[in-house]
C-alpha atoms as a PDB file:
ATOM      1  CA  UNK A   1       0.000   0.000   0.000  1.00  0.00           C
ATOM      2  CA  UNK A   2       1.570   3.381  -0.826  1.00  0.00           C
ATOM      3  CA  UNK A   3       1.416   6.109   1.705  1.00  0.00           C
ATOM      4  CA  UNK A   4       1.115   9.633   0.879  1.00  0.00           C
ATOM      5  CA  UNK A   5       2.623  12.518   1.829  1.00  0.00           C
ATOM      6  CA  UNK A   6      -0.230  14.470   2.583  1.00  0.00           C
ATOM      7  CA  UNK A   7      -0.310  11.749   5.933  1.00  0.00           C
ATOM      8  CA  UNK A   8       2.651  12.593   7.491  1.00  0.00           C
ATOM      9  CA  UNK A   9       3.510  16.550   6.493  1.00  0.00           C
ATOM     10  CA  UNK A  10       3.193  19.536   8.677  1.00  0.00           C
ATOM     11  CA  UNK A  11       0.208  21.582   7.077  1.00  0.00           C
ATOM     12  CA  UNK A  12      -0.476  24.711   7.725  1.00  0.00           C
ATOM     13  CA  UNK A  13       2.942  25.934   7.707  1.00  0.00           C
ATOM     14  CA  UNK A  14       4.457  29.871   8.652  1.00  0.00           C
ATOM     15  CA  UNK A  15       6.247  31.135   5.277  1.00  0.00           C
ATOM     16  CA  UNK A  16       8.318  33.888   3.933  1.00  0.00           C
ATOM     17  CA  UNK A  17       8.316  35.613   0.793  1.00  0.00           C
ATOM     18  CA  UNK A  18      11.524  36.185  -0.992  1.00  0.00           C
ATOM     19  CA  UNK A  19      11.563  40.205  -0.243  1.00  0.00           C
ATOM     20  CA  UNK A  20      11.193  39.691   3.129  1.00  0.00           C
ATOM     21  CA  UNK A  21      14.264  40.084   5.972  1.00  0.00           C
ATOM     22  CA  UNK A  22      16.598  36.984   7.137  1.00  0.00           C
ATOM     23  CA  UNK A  23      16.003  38.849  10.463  1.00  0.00           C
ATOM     24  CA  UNK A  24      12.413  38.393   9.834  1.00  0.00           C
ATOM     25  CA  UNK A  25      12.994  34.505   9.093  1.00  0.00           C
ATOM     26  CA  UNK A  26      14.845  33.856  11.934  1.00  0.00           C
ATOM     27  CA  UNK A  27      12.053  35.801  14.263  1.00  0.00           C
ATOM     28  CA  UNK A  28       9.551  33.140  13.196  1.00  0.00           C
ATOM     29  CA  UNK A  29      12.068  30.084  13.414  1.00  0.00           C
ATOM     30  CA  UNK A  30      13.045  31.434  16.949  1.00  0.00           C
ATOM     31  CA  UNK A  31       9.580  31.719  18.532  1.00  0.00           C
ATOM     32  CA  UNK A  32       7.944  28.725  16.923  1.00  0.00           C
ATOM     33  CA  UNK A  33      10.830  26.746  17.560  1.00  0.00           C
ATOM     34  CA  UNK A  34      11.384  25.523  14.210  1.00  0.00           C
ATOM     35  CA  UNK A  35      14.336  25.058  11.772  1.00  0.00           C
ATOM     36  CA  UNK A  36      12.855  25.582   7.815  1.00  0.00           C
ATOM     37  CA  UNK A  37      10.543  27.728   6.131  1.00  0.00           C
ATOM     38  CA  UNK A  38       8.820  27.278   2.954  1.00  0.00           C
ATOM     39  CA  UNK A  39       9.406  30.694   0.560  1.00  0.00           C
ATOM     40  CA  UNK A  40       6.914  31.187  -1.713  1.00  0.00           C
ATOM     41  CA  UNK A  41       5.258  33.845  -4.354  1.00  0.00           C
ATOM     42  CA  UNK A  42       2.478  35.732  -4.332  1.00  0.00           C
ATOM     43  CA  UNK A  43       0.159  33.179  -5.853  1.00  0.00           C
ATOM     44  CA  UNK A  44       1.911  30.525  -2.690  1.00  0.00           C
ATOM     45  CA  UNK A  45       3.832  29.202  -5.261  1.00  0.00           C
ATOM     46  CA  UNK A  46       7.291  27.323  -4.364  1.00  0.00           C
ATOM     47  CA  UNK A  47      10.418  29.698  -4.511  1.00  0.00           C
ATOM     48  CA  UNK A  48      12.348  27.289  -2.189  1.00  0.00           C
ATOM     49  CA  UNK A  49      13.472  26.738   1.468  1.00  0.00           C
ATOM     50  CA  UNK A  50      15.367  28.999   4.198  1.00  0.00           C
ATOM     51  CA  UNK A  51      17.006  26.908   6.922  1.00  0.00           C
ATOM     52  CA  UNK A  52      18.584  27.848  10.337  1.00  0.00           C
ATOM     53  CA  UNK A  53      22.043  26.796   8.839  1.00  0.00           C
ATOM     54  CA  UNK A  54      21.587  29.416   6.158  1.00  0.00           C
ATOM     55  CA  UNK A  55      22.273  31.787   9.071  1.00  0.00           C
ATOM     56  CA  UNK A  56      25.473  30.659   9.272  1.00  0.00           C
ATOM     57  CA  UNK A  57      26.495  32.214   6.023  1.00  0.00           C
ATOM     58  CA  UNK A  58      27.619  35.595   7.595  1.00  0.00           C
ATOM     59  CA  UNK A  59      24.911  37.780   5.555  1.00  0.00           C
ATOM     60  CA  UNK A  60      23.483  40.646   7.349  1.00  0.00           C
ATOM     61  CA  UNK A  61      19.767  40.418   8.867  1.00  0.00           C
ATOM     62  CA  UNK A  62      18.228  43.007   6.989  1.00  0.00           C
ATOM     63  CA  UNK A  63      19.629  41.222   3.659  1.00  0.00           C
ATOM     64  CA  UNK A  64      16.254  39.309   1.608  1.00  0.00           C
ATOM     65  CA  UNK A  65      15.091  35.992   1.695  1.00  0.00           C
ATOM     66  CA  UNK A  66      16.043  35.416  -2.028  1.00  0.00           C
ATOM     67  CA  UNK A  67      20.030  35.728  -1.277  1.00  0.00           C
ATOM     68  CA  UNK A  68      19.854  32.409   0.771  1.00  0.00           C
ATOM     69  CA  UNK A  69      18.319  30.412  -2.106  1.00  0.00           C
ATOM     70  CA  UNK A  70      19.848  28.033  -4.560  1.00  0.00           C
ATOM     71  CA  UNK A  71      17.650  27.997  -7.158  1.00  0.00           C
ATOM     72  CA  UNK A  72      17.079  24.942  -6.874  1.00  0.00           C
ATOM     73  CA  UNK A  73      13.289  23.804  -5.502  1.00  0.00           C
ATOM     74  CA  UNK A  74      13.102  20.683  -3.777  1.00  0.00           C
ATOM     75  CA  UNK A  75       8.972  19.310  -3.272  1.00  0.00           C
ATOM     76  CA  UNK A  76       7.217  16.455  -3.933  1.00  0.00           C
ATOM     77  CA  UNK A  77       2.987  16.283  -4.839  1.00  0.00           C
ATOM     78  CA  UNK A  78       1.038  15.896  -1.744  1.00  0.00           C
ATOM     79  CA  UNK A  79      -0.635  12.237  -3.252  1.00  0.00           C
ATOM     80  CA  UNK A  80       3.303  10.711  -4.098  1.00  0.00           C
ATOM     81  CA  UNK A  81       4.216   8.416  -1.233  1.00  0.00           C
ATOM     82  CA  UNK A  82       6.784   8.248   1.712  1.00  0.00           C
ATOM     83  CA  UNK A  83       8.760   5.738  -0.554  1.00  0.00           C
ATOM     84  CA  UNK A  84       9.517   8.699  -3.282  1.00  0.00           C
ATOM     85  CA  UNK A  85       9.929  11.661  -0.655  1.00  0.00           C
ATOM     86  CA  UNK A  86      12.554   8.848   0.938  1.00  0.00           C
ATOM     87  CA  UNK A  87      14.350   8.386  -2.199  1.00  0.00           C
ATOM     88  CA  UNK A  88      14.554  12.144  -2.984  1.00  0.00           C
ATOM     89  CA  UNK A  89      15.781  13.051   0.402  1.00  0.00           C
ATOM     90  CA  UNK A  90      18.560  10.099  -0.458  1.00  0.00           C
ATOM     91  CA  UNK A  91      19.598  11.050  -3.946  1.00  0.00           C
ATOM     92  CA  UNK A  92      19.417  14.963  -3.114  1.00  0.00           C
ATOM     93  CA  UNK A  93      20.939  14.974   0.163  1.00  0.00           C
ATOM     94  CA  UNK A  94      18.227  17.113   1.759  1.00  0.00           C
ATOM     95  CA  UNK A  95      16.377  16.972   5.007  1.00  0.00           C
ATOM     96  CA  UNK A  96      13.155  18.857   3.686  1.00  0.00           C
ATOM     97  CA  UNK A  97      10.326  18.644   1.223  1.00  0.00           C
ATOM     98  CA  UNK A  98       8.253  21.544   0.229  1.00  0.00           C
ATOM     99  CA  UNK A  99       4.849  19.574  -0.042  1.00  0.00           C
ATOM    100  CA  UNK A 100       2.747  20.947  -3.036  1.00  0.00           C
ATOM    101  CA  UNK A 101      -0.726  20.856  -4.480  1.00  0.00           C
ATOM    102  CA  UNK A 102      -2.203  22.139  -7.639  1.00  0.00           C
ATOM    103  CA  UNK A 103       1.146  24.326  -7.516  1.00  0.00           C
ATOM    104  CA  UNK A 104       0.834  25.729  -4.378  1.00  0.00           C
ATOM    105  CA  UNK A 105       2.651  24.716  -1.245  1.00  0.00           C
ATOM    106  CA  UNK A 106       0.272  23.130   1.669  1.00  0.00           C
ATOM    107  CA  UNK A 107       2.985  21.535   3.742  1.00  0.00           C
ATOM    108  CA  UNK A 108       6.753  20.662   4.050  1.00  0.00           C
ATOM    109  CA  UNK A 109       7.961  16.966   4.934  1.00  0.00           C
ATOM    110  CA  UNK A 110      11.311  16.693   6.863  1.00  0.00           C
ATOM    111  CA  UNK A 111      13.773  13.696   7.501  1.00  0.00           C
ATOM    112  CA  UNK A 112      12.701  13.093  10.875  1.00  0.00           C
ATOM    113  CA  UNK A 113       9.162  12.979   9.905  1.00  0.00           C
ATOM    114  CA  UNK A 114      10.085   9.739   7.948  1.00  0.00           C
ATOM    115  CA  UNK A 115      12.557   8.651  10.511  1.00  0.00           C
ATOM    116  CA  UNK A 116       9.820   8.808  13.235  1.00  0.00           C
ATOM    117  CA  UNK A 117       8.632   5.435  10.970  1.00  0.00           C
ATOM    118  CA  UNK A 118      11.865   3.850  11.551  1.00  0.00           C
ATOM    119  CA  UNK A 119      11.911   4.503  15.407  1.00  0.00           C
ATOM    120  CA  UNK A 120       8.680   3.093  15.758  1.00  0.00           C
ATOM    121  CA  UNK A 121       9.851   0.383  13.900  1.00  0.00           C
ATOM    122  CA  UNK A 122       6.790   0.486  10.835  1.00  0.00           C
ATOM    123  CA  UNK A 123       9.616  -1.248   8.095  1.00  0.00           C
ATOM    124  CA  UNK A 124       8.564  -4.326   7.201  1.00  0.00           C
ATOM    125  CA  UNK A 125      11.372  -6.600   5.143  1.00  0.00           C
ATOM    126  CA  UNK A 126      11.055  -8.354   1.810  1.00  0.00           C
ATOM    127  CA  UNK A 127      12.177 -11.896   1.267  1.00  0.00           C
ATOM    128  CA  UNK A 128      14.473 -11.231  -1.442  1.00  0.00           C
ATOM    129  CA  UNK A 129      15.416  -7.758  -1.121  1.00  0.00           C
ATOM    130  CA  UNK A 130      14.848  -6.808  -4.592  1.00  0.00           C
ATOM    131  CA  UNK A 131      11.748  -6.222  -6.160  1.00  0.00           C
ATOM    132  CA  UNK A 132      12.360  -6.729  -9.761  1.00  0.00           C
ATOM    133  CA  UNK A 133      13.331 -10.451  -8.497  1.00  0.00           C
ATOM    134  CA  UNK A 134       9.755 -11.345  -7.851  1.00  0.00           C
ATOM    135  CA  UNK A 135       7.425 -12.321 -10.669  1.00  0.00           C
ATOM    136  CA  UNK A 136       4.264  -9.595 -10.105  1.00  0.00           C
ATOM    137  CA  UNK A 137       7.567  -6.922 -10.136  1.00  0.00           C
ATOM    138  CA  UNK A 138       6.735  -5.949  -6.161  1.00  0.00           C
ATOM    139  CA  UNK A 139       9.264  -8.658  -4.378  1.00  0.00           C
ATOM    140  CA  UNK A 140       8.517 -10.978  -1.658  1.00  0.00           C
ATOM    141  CA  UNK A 141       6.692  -9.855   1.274  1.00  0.00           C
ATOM    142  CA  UNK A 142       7.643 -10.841   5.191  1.00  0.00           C
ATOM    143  CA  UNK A 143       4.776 -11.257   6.882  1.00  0.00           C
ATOM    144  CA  UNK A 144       4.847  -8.151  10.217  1.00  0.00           C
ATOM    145  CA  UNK A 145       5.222 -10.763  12.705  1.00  0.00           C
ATOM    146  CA  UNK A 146       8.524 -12.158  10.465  1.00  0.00           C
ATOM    147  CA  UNK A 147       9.429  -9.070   9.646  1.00  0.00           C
ATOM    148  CA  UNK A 148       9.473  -8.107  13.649  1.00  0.00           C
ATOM    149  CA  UNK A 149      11.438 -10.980  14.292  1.00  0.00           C
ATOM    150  CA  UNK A 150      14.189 -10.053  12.174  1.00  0.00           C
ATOM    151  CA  UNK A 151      17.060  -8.272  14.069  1.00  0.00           C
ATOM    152  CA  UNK A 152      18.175  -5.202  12.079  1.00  0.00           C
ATOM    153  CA  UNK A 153      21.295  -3.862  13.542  1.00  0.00           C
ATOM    154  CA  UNK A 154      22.715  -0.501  13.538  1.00  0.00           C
ATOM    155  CA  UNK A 155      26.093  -2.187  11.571  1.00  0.00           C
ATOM    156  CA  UNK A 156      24.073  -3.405   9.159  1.00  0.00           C
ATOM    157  CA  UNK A 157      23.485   0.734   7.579  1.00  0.00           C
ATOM    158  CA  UNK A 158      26.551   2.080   9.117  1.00  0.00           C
ATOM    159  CA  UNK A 159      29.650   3.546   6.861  1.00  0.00           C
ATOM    160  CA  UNK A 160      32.104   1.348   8.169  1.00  0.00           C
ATOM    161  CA  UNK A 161      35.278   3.191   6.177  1.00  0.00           C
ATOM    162  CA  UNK A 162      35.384   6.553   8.593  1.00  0.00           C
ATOM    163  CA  UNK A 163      37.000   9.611   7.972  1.00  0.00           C
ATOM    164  CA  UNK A 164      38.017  11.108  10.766  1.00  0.00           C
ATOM    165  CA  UNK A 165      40.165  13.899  12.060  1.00  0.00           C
ATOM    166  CA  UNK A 166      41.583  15.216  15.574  1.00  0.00           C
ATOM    167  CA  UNK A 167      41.479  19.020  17.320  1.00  0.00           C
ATOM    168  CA  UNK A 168      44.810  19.928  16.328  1.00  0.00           C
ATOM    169  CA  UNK A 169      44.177  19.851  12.511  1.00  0.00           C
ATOM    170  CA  UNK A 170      42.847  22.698  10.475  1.00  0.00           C
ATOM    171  CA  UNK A 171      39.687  23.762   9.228  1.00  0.00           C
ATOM    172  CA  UNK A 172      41.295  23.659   5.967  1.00  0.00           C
ATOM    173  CA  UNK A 173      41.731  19.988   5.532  1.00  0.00           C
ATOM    174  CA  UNK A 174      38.778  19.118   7.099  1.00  0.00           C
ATOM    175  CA  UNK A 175      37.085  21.117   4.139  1.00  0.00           C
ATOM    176  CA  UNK A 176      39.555  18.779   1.622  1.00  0.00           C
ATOM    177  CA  UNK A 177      38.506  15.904   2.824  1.00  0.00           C
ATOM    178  CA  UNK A 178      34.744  16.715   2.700  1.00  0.00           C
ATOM    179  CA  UNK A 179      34.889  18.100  -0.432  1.00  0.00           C
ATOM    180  CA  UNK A 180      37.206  15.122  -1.919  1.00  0.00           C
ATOM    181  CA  UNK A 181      35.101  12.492  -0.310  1.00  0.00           C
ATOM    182  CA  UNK A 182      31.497  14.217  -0.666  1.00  0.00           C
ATOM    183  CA  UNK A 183      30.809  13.820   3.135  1.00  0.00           C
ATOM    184  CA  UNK A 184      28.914  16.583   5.402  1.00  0.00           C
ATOM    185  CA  UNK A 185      30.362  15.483   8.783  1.00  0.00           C
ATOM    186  CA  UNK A 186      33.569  14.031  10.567  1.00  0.00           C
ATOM    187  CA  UNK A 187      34.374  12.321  13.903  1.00  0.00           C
ATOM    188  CA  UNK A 188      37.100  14.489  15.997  1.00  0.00           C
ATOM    189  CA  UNK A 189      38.986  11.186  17.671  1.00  0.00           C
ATOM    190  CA  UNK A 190      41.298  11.379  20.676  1.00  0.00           C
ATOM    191  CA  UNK A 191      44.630  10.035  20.321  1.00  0.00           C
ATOM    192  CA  UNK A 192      43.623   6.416  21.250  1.00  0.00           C
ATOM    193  CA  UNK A 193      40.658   6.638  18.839  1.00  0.00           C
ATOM    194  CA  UNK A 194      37.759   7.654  21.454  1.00  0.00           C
ATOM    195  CA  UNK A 195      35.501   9.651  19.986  1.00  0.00           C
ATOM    196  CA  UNK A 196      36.121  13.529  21.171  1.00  0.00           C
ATOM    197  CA  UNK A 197      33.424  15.251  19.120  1.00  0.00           C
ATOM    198  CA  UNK A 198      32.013  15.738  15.330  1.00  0.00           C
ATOM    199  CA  UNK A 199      32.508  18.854  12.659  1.00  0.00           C
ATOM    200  CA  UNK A 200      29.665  19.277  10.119  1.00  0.00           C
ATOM    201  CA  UNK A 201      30.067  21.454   7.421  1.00  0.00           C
ATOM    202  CA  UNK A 202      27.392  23.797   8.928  1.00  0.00           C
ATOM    203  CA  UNK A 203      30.440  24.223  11.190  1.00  0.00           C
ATOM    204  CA  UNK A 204      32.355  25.792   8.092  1.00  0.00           C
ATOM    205  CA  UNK A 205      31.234  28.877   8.326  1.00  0.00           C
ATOM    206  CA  UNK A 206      31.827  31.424   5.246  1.00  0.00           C
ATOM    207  CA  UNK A 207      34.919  33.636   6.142  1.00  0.00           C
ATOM    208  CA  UNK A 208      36.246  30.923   8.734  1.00  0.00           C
ATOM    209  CA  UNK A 209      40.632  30.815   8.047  1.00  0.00           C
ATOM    210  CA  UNK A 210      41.735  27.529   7.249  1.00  0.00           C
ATOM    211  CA  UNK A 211      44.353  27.453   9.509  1.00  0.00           C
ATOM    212  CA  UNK A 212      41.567  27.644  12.310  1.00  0.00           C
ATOM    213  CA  UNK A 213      41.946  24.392  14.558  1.00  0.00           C
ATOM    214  CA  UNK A 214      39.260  21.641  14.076  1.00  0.00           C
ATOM    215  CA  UNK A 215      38.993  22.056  18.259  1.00  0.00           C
ATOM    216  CA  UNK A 216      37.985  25.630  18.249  1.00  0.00           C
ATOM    217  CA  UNK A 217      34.776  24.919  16.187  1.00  0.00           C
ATOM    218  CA  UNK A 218      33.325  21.329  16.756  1.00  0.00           C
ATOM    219  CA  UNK A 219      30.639  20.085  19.165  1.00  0.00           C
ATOM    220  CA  UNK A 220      32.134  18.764  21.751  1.00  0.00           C
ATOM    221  CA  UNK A 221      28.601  16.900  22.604  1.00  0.00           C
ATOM    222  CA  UNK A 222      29.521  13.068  21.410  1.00  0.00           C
ATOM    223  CA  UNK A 223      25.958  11.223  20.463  1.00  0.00           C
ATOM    224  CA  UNK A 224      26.790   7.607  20.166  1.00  0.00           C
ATOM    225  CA  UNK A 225      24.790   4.380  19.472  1.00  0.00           C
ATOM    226  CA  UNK A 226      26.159   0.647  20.056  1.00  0.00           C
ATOM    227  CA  UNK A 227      27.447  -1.234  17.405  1.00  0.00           C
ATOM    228  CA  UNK A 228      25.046  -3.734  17.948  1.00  0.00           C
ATOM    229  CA  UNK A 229      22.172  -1.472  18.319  1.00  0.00           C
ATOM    230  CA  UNK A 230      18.812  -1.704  16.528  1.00  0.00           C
ATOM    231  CA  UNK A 231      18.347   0.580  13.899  1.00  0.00           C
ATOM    232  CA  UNK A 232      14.839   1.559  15.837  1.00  0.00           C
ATOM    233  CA  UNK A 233      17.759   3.160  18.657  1.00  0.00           C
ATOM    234  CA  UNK A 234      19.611   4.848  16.550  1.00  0.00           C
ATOM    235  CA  UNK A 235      16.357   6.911  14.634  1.00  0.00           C
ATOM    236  CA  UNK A 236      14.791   7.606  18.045  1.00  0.00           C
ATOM    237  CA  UNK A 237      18.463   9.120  19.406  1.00  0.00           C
ATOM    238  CA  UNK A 238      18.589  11.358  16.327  1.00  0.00           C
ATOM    239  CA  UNK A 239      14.670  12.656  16.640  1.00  0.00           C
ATOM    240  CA  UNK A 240      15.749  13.100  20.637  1.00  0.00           C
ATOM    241  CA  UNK A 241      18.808  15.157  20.060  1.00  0.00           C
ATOM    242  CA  UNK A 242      17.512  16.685  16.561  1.00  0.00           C
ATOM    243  CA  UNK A 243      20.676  15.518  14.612  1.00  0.00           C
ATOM    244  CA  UNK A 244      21.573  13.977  11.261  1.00  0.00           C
ATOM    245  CA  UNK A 245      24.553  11.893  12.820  1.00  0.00           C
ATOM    246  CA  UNK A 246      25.422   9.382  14.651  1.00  0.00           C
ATOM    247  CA  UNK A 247      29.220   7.925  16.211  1.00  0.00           C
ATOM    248  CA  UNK A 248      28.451   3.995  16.536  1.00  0.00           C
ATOM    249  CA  UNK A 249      30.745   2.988  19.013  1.00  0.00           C
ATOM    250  CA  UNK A 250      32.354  -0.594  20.354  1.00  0.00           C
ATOM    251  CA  UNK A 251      34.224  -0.516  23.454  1.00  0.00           C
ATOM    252  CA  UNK A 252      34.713   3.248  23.142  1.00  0.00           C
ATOM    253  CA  UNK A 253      36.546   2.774  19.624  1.00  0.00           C
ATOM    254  CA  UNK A 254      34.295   4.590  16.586  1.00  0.00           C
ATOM    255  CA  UNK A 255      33.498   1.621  14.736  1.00  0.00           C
ATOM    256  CA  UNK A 256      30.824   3.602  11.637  1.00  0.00           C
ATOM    257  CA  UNK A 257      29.199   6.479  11.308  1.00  0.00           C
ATOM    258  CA  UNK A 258      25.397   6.235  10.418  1.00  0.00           C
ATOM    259  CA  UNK A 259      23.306   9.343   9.145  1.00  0.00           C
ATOM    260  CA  UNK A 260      19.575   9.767   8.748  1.00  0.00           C
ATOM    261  CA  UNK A 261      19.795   9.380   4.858  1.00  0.00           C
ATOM    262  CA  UNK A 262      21.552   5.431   5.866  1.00  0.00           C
ATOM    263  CA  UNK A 263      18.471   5.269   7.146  1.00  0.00           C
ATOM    264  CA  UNK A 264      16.269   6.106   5.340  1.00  0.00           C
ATOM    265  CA  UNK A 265      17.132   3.090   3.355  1.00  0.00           C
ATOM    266  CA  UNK A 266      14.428   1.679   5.664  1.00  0.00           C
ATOM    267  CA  UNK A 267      11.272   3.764   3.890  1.00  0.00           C
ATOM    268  CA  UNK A 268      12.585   3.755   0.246  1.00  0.00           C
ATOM    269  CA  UNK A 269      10.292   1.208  -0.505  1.00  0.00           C
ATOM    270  CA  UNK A 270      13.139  -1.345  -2.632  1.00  0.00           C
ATOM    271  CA  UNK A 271      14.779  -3.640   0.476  1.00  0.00           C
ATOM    272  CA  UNK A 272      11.875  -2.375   3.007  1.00  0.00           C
ATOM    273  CA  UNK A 273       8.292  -0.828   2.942  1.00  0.00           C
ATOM    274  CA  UNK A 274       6.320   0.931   6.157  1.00  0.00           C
ATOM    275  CA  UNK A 275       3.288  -0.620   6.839  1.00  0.00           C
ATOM    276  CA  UNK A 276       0.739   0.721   9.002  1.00  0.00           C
ATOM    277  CA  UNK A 277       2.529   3.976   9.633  1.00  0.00           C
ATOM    278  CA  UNK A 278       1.997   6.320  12.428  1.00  0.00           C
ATOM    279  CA  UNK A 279       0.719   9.395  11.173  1.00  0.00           C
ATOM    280  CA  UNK A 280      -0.013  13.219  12.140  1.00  0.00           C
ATOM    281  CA  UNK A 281      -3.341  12.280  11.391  1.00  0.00           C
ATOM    282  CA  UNK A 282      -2.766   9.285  13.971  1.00  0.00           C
ATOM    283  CA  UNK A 283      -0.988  12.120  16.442  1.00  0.00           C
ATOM    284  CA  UNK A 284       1.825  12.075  15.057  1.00  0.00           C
ATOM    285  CA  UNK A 285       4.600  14.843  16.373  1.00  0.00           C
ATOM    286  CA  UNK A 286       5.610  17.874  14.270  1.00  0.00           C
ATOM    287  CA  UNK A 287       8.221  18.146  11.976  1.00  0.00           C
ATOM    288  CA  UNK A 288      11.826  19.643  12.963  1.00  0.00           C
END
């Protein structure tokens, strides 16, 4: 059964026009507690998406809206189901969906609206893992209880080959290696290879020197899974602590690193599909 969109999406969302402040955006971010806005036209029309990371970029408050945007609209139809928004978020590398209908934006889908699936653990697991194997073209189907049964572990998703860094190293490198390697995050490792903190590249902030030390600017708060957690831990620690990231850890050595999009994997609808989801309309929590 495909599940749309329209389901799980927060509706009714606070937007900005293009000609309006950054000051303005981050105003409405800051007393609703939220992290994206939809921009849209006059006629509600999609434009794009204004994040709290865009304020990061060193532009003055009283600069627009439309400086912030990449011209590039991400959104999906409010009928097309979780599996497609999944895949999009996957192949874009994007943790937001402006949700449209008739050409209009009525809602915007975020990663941890589809991860809240995952933590509540509505994946169910095919047979055969690929659907073009079975002969109606839609793979072999677990039954819930099987599916429930089977263990899926936290190493299974993970990226096993890590690159890492430590506090003494610069900003600069850190940027090579993301850039060579087309990663958005690193582990900072002590000397023995514990796990000392993380840099993002929301951490590389326009105007920052390269020669600035990796310890001046990462979060020194470690989040950390098991390496033989279930993948229903690792979703429900990033929707607790509102992050992308995760360190999976065995005897305090950083074993992987597993992101939302690794999980995602789970509502893509190829290897896995989410049956009987838990929806806003179910009450469901509100997007990031």
């Amino acid at each position: 059964m495909e599940h749309p969109v329209a389901d799980f999406m927060t509706a009714r969302v606070m937007v900005v026009r293009p000609q309006q402040s950054l000051g303005h955006a981050r105003e409405l971010m800051t007393r609703h507690g939220i992290h994206a806005l939809p921009v849209v036209d006059e006629e509600g029309g999609p434009l794009g998406i204004v994040t709290s990371t865009d304020f990061m970029r060193g532009l003055a408050e009283k600069e627009p809206v439309e400086k912030v945007l990449s011209g590039r609209v991400f959104q999906i139809a409010n009928h097309e189901s979780l599996a497609i928004a999944a895949r999009t978020m996957r192949n874009q590398g994007i943790h937001h969906l402006l949700v449209t209908e008739n050409g209009k934006v009525v809602g915007m889908l975020s990663c941890f609206d589809l991860l809240k699936q995952v933590a509540q653990h509505r994946f169910v697991l095919r047979h055969n893992g690929n659907p073009m194997q079975a002969d109606d073209g839609e793979g072999v189907w677990m039954s819930e209880e099987e599916s429930r049964r089977v263990h899926i572990g936290v190493e299974d998703l993970m990226i096993r080959d890590v690159k890492t860094t430590y506090r003494h190293q610069p900003v600069g490198l850190v940027r090579k290696t993301m850039a060579e390697n087309g990663i958005h995050s690193l582990p900072v490792l002590e000397n023995d290879g514990s796990p000392l903190g993380i840099i993002t590249a929301s951490d590389l902030l326009d105007g920052l020197s390269d020669n600035t030390p990796v310890g001046a600017i990462m979060t020194e708060e470690v989040v950390t899974v098991p390496r033989y957690a279930p993948v229903q831990q690792a979703a429900q620690v990033m929707l607790e602590h509102g992050i992308h990231h995760v360190l999976v850890v065995h005897e305090k050595k950083v074993e992987g690193l597993l992101s939302s999009f690794d999980l995602l994997q789970l509502v893509t609808g190829f290897r896995f599909d989410i049956r009987n989801p838990h929806s806003k309309l179910d009450g469901g929590s509100p997007s990031d």
